[in-house]
N, C-alpha and C. Protein backbone atom coordinates (compact mmCIF):
# COMPACT_ATOMS: atom_id res chain seq x y z
N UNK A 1 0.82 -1.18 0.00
CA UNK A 1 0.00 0.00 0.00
C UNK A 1 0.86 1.24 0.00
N UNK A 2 0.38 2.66 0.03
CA UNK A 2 0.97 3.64 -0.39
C UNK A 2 0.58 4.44 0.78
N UNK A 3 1.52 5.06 1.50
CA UNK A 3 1.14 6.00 2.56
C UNK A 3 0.83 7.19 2.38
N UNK A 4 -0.60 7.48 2.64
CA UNK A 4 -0.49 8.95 2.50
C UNK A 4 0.34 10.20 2.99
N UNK A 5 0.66 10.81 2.15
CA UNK A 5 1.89 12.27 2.56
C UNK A 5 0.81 13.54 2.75
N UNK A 6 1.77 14.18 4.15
CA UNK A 6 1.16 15.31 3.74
C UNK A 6 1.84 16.36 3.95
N UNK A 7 2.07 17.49 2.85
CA UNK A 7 3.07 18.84 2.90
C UNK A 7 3.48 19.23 4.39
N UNK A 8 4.63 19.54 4.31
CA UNK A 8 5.28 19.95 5.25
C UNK A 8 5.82 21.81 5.10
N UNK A 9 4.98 22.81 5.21
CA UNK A 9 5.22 23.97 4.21
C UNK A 9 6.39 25.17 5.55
N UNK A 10 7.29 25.14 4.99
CA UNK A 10 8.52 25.66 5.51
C UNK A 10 8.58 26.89 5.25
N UNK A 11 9.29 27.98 6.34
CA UNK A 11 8.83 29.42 5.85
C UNK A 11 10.23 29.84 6.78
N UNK A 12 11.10 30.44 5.42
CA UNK A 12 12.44 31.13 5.89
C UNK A 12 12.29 32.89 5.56
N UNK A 13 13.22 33.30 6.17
CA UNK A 13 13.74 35.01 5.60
C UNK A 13 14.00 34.90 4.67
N UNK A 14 13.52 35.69 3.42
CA UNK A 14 14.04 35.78 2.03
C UNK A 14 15.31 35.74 2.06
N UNK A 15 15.94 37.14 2.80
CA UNK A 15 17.73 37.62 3.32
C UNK A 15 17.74 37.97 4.31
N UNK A 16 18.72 37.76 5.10
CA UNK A 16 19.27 38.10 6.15
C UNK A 16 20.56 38.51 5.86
N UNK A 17 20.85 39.87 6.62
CA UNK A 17 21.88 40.40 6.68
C UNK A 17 22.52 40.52 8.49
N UNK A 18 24.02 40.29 8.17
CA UNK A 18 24.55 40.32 9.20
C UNK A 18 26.32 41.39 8.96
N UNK A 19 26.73 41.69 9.93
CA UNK A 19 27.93 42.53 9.99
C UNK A 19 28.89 41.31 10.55
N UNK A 20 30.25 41.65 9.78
CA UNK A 20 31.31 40.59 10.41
C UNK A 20 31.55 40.49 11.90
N UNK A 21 31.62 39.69 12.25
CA UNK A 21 32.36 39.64 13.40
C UNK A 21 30.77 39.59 14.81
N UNK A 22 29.90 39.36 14.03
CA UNK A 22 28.12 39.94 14.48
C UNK A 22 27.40 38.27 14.46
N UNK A 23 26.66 38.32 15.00
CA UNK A 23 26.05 37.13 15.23
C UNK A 23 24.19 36.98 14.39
N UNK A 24 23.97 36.10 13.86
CA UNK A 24 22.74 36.51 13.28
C UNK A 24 22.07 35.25 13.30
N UNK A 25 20.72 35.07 13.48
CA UNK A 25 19.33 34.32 13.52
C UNK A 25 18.88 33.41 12.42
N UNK A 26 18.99 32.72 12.29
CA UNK A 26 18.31 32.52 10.78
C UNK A 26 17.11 31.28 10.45
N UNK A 27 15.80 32.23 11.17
CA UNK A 27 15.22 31.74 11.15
C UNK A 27 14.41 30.47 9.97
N UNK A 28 14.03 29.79 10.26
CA UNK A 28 12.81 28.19 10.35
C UNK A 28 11.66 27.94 10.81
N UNK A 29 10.60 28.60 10.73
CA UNK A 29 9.28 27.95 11.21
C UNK A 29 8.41 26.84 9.87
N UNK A 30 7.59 26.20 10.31
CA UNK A 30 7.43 25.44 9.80
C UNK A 30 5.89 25.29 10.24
N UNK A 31 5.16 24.18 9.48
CA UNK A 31 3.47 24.23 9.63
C UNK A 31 3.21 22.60 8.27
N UNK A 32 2.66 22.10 9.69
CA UNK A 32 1.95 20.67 8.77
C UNK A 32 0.65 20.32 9.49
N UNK A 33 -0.09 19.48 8.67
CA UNK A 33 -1.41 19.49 9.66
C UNK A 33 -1.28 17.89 10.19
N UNK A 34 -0.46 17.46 10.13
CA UNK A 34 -0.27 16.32 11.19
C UNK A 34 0.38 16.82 12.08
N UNK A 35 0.14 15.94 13.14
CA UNK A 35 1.36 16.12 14.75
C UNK A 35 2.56 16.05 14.74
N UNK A 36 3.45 17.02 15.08
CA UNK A 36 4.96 16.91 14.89
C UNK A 36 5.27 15.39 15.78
N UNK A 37 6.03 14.21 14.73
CA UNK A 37 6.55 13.18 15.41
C UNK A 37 7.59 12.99 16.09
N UNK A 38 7.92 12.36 16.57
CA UNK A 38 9.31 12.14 17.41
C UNK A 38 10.31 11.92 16.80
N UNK A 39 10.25 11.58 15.17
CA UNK A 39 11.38 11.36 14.77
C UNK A 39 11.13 12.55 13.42
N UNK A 40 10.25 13.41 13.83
CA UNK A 40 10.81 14.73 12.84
C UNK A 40 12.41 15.22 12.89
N UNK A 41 12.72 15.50 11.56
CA UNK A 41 14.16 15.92 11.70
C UNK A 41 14.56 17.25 10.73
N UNK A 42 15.25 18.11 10.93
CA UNK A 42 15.51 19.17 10.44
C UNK A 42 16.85 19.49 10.01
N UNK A 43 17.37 19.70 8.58
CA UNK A 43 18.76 19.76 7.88
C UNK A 43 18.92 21.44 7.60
N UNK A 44 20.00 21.85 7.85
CA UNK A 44 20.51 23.08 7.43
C UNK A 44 21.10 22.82 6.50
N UNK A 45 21.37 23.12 5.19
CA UNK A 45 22.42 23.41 4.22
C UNK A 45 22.73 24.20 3.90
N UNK A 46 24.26 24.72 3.74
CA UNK A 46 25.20 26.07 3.49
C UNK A 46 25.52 25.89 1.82
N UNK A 47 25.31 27.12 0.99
CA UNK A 47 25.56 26.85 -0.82
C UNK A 47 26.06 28.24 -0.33
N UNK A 48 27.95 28.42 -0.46
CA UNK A 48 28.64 29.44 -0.45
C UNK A 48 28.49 30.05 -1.80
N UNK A 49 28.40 31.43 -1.47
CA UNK A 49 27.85 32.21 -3.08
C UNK A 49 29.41 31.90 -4.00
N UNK A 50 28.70 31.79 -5.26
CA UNK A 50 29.32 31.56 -6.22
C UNK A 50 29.78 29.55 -6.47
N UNK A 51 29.79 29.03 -5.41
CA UNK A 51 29.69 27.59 -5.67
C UNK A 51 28.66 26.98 -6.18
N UNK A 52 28.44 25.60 -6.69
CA UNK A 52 27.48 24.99 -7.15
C UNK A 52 27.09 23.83 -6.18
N UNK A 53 27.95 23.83 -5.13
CA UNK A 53 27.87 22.40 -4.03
C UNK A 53 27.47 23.14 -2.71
N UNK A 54 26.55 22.41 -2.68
CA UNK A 54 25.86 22.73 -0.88
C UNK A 54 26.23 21.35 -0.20
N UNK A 55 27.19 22.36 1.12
CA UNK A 55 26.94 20.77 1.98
C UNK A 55 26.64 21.36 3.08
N UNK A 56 26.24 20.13 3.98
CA UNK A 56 25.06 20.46 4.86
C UNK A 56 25.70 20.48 6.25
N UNK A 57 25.32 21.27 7.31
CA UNK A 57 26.07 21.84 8.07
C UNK A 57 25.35 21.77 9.97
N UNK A 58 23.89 21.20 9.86
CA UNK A 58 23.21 20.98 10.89
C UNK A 58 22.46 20.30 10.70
N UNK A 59 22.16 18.96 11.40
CA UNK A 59 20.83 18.16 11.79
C UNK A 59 20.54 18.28 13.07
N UNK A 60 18.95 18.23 13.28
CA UNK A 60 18.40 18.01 14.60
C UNK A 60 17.45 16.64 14.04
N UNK A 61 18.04 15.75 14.79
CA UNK A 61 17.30 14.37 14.65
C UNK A 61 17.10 13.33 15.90
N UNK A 62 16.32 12.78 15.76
CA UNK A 62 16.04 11.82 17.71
C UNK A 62 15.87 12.73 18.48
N UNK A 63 15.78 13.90 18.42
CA UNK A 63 15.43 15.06 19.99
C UNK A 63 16.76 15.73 19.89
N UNK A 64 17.84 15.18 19.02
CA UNK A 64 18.84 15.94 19.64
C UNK A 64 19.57 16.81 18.44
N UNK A 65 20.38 17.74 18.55
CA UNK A 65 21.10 19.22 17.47
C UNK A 65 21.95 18.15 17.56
N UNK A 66 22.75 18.27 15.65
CA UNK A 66 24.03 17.98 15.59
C UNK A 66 24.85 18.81 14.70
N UNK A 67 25.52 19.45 15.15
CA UNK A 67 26.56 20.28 14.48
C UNK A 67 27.34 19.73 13.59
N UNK A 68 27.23 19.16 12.04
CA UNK A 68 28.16 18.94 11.20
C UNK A 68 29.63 19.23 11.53
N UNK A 69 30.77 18.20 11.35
CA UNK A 69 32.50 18.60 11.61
C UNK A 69 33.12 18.69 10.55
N UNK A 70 32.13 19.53 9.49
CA UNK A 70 32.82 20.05 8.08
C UNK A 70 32.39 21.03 8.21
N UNK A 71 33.41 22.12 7.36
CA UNK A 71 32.81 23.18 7.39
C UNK A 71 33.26 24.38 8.31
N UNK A 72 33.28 25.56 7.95
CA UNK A 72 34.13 26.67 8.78
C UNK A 72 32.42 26.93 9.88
N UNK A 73 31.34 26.33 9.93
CA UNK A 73 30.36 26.78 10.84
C UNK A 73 30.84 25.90 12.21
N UNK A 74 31.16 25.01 12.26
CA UNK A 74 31.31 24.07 13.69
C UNK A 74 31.03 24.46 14.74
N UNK A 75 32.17 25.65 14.92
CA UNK A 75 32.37 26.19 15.98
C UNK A 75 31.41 27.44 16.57
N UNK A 76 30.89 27.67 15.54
CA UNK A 76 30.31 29.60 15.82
C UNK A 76 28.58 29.00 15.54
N UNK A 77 27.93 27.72 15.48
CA UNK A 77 26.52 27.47 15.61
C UNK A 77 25.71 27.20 16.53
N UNK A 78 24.97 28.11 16.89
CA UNK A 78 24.02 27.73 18.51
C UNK A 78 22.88 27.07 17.48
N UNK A 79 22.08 25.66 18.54
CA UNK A 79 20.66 25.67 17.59
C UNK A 79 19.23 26.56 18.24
N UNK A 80 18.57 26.85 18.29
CA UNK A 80 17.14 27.95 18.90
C UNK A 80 16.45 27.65 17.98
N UNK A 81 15.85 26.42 17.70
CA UNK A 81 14.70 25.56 17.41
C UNK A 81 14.12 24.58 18.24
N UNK A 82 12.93 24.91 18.74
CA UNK A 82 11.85 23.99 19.03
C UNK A 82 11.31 23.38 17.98
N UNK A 83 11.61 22.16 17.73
CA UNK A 83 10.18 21.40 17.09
C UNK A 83 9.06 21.22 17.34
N UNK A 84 8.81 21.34 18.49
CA UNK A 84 7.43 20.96 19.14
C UNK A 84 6.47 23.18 19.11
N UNK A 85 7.04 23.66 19.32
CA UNK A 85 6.53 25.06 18.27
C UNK A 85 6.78 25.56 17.37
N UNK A 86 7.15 24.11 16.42
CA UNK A 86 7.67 24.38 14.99
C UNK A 86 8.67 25.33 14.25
N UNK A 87 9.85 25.64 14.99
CA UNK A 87 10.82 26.46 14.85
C UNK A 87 12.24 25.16 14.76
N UNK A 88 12.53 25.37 13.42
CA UNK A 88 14.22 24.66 13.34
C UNK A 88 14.95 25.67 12.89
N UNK A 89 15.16 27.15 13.79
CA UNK A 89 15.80 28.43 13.39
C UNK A 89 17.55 27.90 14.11
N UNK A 90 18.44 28.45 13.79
CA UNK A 90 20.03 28.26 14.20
C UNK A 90 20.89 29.24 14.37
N UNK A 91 21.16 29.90 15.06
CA UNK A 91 22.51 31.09 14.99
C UNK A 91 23.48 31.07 14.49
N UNK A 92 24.27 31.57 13.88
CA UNK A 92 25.97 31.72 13.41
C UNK A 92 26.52 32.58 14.10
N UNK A 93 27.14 32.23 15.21
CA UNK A 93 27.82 33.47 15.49
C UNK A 93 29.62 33.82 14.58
N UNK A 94 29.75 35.11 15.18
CA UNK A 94 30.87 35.70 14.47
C UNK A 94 31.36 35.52 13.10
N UNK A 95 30.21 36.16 12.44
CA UNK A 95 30.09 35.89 10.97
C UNK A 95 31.21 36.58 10.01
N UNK A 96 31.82 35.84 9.46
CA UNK A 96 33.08 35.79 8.51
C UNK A 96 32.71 36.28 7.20
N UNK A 97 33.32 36.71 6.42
CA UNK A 97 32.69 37.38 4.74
C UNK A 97 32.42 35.75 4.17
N UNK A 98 33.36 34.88 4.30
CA UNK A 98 32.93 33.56 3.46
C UNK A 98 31.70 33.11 4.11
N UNK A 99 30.80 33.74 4.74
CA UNK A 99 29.56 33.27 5.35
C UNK A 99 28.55 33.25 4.39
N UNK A 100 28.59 34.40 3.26
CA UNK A 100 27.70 34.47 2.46
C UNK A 100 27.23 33.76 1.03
N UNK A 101 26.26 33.87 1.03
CA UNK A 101 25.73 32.50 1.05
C UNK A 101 24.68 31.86 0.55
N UNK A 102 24.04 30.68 0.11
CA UNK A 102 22.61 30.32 0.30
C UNK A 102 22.52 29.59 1.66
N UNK A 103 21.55 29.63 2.34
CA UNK A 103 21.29 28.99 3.64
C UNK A 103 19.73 27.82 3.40
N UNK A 104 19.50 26.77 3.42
CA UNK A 104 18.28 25.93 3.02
C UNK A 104 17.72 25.16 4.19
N UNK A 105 16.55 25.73 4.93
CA UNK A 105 16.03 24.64 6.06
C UNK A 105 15.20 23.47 5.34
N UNK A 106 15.38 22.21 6.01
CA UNK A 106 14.94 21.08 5.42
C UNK A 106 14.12 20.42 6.65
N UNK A 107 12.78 19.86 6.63
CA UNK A 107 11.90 19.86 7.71
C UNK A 107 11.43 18.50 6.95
N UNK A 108 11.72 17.51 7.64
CA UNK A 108 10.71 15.71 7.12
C UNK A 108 10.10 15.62 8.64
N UNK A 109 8.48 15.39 8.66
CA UNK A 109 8.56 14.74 10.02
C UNK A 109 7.41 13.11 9.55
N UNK A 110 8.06 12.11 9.33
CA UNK A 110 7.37 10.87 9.22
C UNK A 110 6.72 10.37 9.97
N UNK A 111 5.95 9.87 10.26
CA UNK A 111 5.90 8.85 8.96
C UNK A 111 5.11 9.18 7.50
C-alpha cells in the first residue's frame, strides 16, 4: 500500500543580513497538519555564493542538534529551534565574509 503524505510547508527570511564579526538568527518555522513526530528531523544546508555544491552543516534528529565537523560553521553554531513550536531556526555566530551564502532549512517529520 501507499502511505499517505502530507506537505510539510517551511517558511524562511528571504535575506538576512549580518555585519562581520556579528552574530545573526536565521530563522525556520514550519506548519503541517499532522502532529509533529518524534522522529521529525531538520537539515541546514550552506551553498557558499558563487559555488554549485551545498553541503550540509546541521541536523536536529532523535530530539537531539548535531553540528556537522565540516565546514568553517562548527564552531560559531548555537541551535534555537523547538520542534514541538515548529521552529528549526540556528545562529551563526561571528560571521566571517565567506559566510555568504545560500542557507536551506529542510523539515521531514514521518511517517
Amino acid at each position: 500500500g501507499v502511505s499517505p503524505v502530507s506537505p510539510i510547508h517551511v517558511y524562511t527570511q528571504r535575506e538576512v543580513y549580518g555585519t562581520v564579526g556579528s552574530r545573526v538568527t536565521l530563522s525556520c518555522s514550519f506548519w503541517s497538519s499532522e502532529w509533529i513526530s518524534e522522529d521529525i528531523s531538520i537539515t541546514w544546508h550552506f551553498q557558499a555564493e558563487g559555488s554549485r555544491d551545498s553541503i550540509s552543516i546541521f541536523h536536529f534528529a532523535k530530539g537531539q542538534p548535531y553540528i556537522d565537523d565540516v565546514g568553517t560553521f562548527k564552531e560559531r553554531m548555537e541551535w534555537a529551534g523547538n520542534p514541538r513550536r515548529r521552529d528549526g531556526s540556528i545562529v551563526i555566530h561571528s560571521l566571517e565574509p565567506s559566510d555568504n551564502g545560500t542557507f536551506t532549512c529542510d523539515v521531514k517529520n514521518p511517517p
